[in-house]
Protein backbone atom coordinates (compact mmCIF):
# COMPACT_ATOMS: atom_id res chain seq x y z
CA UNK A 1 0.00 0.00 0.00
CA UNK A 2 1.43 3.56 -0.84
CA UNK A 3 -0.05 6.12 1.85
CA UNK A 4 0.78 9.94 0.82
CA UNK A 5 0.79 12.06 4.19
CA UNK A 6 -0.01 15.86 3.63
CA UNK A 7 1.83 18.10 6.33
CA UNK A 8 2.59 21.73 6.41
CA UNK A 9 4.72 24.12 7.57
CA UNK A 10 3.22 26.85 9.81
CA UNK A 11 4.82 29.09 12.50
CA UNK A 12 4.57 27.92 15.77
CA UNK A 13 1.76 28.10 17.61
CA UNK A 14 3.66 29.55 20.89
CA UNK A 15 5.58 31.98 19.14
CA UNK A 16 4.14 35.58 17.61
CA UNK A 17 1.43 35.24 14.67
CA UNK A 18 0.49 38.38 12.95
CA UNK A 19 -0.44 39.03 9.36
CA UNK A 20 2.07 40.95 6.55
CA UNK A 21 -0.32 44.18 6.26
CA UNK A 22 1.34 44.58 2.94
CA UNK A 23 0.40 41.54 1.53
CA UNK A 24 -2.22 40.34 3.83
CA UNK A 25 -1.07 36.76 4.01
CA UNK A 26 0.77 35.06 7.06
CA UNK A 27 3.70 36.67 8.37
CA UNK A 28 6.15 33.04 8.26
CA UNK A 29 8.91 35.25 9.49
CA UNK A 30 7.80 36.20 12.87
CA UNK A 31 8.56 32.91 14.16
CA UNK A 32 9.89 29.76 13.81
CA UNK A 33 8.41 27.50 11.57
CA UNK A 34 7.59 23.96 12.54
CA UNK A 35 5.37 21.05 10.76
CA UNK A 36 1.64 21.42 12.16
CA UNK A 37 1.17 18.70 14.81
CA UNK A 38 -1.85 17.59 13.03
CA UNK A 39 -0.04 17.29 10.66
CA UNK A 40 2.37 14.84 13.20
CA UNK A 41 -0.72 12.81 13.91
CA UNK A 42 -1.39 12.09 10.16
CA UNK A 43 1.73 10.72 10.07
CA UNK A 44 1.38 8.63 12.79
CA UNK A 45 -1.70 7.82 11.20
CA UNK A 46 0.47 6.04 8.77
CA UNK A 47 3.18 4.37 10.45
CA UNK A 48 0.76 2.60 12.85
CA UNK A 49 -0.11 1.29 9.18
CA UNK A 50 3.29 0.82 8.31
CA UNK A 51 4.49 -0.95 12.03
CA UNK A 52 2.34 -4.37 11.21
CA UNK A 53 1.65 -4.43 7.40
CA UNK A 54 3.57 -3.99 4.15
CA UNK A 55 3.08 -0.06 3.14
CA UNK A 56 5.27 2.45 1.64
CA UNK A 57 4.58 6.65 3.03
CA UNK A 58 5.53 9.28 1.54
CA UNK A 59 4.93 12.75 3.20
CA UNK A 60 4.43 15.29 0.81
CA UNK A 61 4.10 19.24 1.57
CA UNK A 62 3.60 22.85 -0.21
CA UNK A 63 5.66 25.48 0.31
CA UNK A 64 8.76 27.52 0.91
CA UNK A 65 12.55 26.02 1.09
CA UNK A 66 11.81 26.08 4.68
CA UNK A 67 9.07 23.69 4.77
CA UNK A 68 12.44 21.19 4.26
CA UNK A 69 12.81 20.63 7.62
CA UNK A 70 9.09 19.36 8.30
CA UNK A 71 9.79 17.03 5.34
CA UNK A 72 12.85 15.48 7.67
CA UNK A 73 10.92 15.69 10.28
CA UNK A 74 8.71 13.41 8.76
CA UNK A 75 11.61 11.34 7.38
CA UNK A 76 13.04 11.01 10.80
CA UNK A 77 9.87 9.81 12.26
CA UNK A 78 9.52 6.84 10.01
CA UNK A 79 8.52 7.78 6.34
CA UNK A 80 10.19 6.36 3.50
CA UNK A 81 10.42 9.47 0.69
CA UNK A 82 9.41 12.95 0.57
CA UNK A 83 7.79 15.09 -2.22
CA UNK A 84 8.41 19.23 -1.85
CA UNK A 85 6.73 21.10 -4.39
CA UNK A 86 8.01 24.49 -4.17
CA UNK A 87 7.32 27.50 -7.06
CA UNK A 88 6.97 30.76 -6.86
CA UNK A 89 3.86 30.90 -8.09
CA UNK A 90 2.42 29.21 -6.12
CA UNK A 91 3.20 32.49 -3.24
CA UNK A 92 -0.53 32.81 -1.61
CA UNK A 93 -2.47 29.95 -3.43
CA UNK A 94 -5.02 30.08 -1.93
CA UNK A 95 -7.27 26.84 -1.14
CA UNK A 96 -8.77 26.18 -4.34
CA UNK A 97 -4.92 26.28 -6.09
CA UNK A 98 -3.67 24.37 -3.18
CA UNK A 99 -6.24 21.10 -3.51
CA UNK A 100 -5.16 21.58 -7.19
CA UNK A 101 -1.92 21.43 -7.40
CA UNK A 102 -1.76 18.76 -4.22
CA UNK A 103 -4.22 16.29 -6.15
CA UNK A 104 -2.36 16.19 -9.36
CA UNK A 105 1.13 15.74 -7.36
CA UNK A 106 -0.43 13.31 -5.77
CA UNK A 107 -1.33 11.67 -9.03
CA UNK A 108 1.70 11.93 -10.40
CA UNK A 109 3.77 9.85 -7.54
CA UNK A 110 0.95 7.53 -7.48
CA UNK A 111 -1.84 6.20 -3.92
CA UNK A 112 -3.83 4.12 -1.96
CA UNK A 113 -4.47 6.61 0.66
CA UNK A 114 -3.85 9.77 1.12
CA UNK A 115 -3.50 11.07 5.20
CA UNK A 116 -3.84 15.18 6.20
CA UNK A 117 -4.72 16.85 9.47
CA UNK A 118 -8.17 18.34 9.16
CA UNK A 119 -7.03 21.74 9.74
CA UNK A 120 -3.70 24.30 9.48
CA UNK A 121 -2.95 26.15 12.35
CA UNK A 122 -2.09 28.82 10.06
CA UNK A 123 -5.42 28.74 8.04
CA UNK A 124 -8.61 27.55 9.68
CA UNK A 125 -10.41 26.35 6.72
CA UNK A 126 -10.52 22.61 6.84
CA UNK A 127 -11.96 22.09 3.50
CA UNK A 128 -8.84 20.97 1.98
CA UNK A 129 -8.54 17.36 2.22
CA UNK A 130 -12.10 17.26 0.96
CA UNK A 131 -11.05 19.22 -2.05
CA UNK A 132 -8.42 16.98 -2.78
CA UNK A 133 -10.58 13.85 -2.69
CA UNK A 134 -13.03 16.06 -4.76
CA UNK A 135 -10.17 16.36 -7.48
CA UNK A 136 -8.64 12.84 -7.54
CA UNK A 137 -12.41 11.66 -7.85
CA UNK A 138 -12.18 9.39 -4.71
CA UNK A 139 -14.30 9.29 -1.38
CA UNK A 140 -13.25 11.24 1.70
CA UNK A 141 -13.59 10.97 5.24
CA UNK A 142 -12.72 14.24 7.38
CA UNK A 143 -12.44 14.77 10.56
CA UNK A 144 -11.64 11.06 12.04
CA UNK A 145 -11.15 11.34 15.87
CA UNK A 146 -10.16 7.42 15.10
CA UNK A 147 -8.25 5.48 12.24
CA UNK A 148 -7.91 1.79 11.58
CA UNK A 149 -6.93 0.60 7.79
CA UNK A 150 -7.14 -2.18 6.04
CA UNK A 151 -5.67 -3.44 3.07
CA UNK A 152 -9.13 -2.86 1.83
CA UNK A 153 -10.84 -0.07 3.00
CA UNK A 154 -10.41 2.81 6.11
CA UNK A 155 -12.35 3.18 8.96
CA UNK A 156 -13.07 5.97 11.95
CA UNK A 157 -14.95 7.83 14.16
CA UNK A 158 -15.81 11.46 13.63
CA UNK A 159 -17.83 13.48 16.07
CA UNK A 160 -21.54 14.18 14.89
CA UNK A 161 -24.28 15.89 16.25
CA UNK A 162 -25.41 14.16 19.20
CA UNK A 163 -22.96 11.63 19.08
CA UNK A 164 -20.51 9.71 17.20
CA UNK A 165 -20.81 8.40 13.73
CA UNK A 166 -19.00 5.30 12.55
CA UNK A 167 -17.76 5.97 8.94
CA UNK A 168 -15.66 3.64 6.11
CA UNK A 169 -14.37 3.90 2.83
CA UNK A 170 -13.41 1.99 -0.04
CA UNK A 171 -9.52 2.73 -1.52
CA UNK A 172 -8.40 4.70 -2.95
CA UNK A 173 -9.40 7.20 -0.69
CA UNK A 174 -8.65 10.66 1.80
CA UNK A 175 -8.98 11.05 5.32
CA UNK A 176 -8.51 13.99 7.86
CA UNK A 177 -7.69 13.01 11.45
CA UNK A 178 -7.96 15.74 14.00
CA UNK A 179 -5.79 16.20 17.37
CA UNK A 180 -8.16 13.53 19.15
CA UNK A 181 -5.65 10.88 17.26
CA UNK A 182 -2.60 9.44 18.65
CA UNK A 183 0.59 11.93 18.78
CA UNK A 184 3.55 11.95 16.30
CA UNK A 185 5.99 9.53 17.36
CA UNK A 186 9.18 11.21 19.04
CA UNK A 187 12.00 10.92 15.86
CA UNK A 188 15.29 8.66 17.45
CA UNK A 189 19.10 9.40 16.69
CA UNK A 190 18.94 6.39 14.46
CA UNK A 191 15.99 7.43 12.59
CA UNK A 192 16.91 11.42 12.46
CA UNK A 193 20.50 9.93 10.57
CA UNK A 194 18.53 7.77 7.94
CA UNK A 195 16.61 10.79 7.07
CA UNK A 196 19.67 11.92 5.68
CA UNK A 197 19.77 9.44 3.07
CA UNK A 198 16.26 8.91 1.85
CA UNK A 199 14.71 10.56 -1.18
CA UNK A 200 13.16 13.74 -1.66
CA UNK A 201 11.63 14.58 -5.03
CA UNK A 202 11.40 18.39 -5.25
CA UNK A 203 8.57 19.46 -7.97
CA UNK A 204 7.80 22.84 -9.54
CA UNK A 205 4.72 23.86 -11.70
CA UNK A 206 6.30 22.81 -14.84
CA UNK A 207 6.93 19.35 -13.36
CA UNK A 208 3.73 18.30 -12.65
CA UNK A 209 1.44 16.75 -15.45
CA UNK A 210 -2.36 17.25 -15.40
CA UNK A 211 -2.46 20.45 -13.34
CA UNK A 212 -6.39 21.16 -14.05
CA UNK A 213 -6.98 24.49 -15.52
CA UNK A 214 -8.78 25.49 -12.60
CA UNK A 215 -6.19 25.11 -10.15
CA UNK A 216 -5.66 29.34 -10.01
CA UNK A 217 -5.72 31.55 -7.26
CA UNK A 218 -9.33 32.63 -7.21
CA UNK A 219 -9.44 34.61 -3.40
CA UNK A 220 -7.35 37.63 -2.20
CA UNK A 221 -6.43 39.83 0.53
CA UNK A 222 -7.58 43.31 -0.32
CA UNK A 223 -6.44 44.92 2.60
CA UNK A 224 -5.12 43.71 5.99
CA UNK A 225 -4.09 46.08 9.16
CA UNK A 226 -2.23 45.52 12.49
CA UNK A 227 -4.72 44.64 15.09
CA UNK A 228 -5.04 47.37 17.55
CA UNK A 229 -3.33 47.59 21.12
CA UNK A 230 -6.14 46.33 24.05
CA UNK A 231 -6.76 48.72 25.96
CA UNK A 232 -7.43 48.50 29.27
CA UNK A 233 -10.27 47.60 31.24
CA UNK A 234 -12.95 48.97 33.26
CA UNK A 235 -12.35 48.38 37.22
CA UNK A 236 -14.98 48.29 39.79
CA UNK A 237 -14.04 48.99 42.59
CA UNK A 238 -16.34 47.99 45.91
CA UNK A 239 -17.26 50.89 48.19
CA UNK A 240 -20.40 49.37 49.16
CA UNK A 241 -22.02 49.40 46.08
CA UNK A 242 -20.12 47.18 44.22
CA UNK A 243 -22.99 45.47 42.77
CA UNK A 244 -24.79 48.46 41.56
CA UNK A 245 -22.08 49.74 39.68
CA UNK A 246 -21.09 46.14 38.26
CA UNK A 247 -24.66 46.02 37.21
CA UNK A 248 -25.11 49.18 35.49
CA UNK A 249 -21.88 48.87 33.21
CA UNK A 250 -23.53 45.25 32.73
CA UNK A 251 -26.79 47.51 31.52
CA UNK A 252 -24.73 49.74 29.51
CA UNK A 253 -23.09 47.16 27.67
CA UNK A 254 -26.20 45.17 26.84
CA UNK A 255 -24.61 42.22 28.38
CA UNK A 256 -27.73 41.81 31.35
């Protein structure tokens, strides 16, 4: 079985985020970038595959020369190759171009299943993975809290109003696990050195056959602006009528 595992490169979620007000896209300078731990888990997704059954993963990722070092991350943990499609125009696809561009790379190298985190740390739309399956013309399940594969099929669990529903596919397929699945595995000296040594394909517009005609950058920023300082806050203090006053900025506020 070949399992592709989509990660990406985001800036860390306990550094500073802020937005380029020039360009209006993510500032990926104003901290260090890491791979999205979703991301981690998809992974994992795959290697719990990989630990019992015959299966080869590739992680594959969009973006910058720094998105690298989530590709050996993923190396490190247990993957076998990596795919890095990097081109400059591809600078703020947005989701539509992304799904694109993913599904026909993913085309290209060839799947069983493919394996992403249900949403970016750095994006918040969680539509992509769905998109993808949309593209490649195979069924999806998104948002699995739960993943167990087959040689067959995929299985999961994916929260649902009122409860849990129990979903399955057929292969070829896509799946999205959230953080409710098991953590990335913790990358060892041995496997951080073999990283060194196994492949990674790098890929540029021009490299990839079958890029649909609609894979374009249909969204953008118009206009984006620092957010403004927080001001401070309105203290009450208790003289005996604590509760009056509390209540009557309450009132003004339209918050009682």
């Amino acid at each position: 079985m070949k399992i592709v595992v989509l990660i990406k490169n985001v800036p860390d979620t306990w550094g500073e985020r802020r937005l380029d007000p020039q360009t209006g896209r993510v500032d990926r300078g104003a901290s260090e970038a890491v791979i999205d731990e979703v991301g981690e888990r998809a992974i994992e997704a795959a290697l719990v595959y990989k630990d019992g059954a015959d299966a080869e993963v590739v992680v594959m990722t969009m973006g910058p020369e720094a998105a690298k070092e989530s590709l050996r991350k993923g190396l490190a943990m247990g993957a076998d190759s990596a795919v890095h499609i990097k081109d400059d125009g591809l600078v703020g696809a947005d989701m539509v171009r992304t799904s694109g561009v993913l599904a026909a790379a993913i085309k290209q190298v060839g799947f069983d299943l493919v394996i992403a985190g249900d949403v970016s740390t750095d994006g918040g739309g969680g539509v992509v993975p769905a998109m993808v399956a949309e593209a490649l013309g195979v069924p999806h399940l998104t948002h699995l809290d739960s993943v167990s594969i087959t040689a067959q099929g995929v299985s999961g669990e994916r929260e649902a109003t009122g409860g849990v529903a129990e979903v399955r596919a057929d292969l070829p397929a896509v799946i999205s696990v959230t953080e409710r699945t098991p953590e990335g595995r913790f990358p060892n000296f041995r496997g951080i050195m073999r990283a060194r040594k196994k492949p990674t394909l790098a890929l540029s517009l021009g490299d990839i056959a079958g890029l649909p005609e609609q894979a374009v950058t249909r969204t953008s920023v118009l206009s984006a602006a620092q957010r403004p300082a927080r001001e401070a806050g309105v203290k009450v203090v208790d003289e005996g009528d604590g509760g009056q006053k509390l209540f009557e900025y309450l009132s003004q506020e339209n918050l009682v």
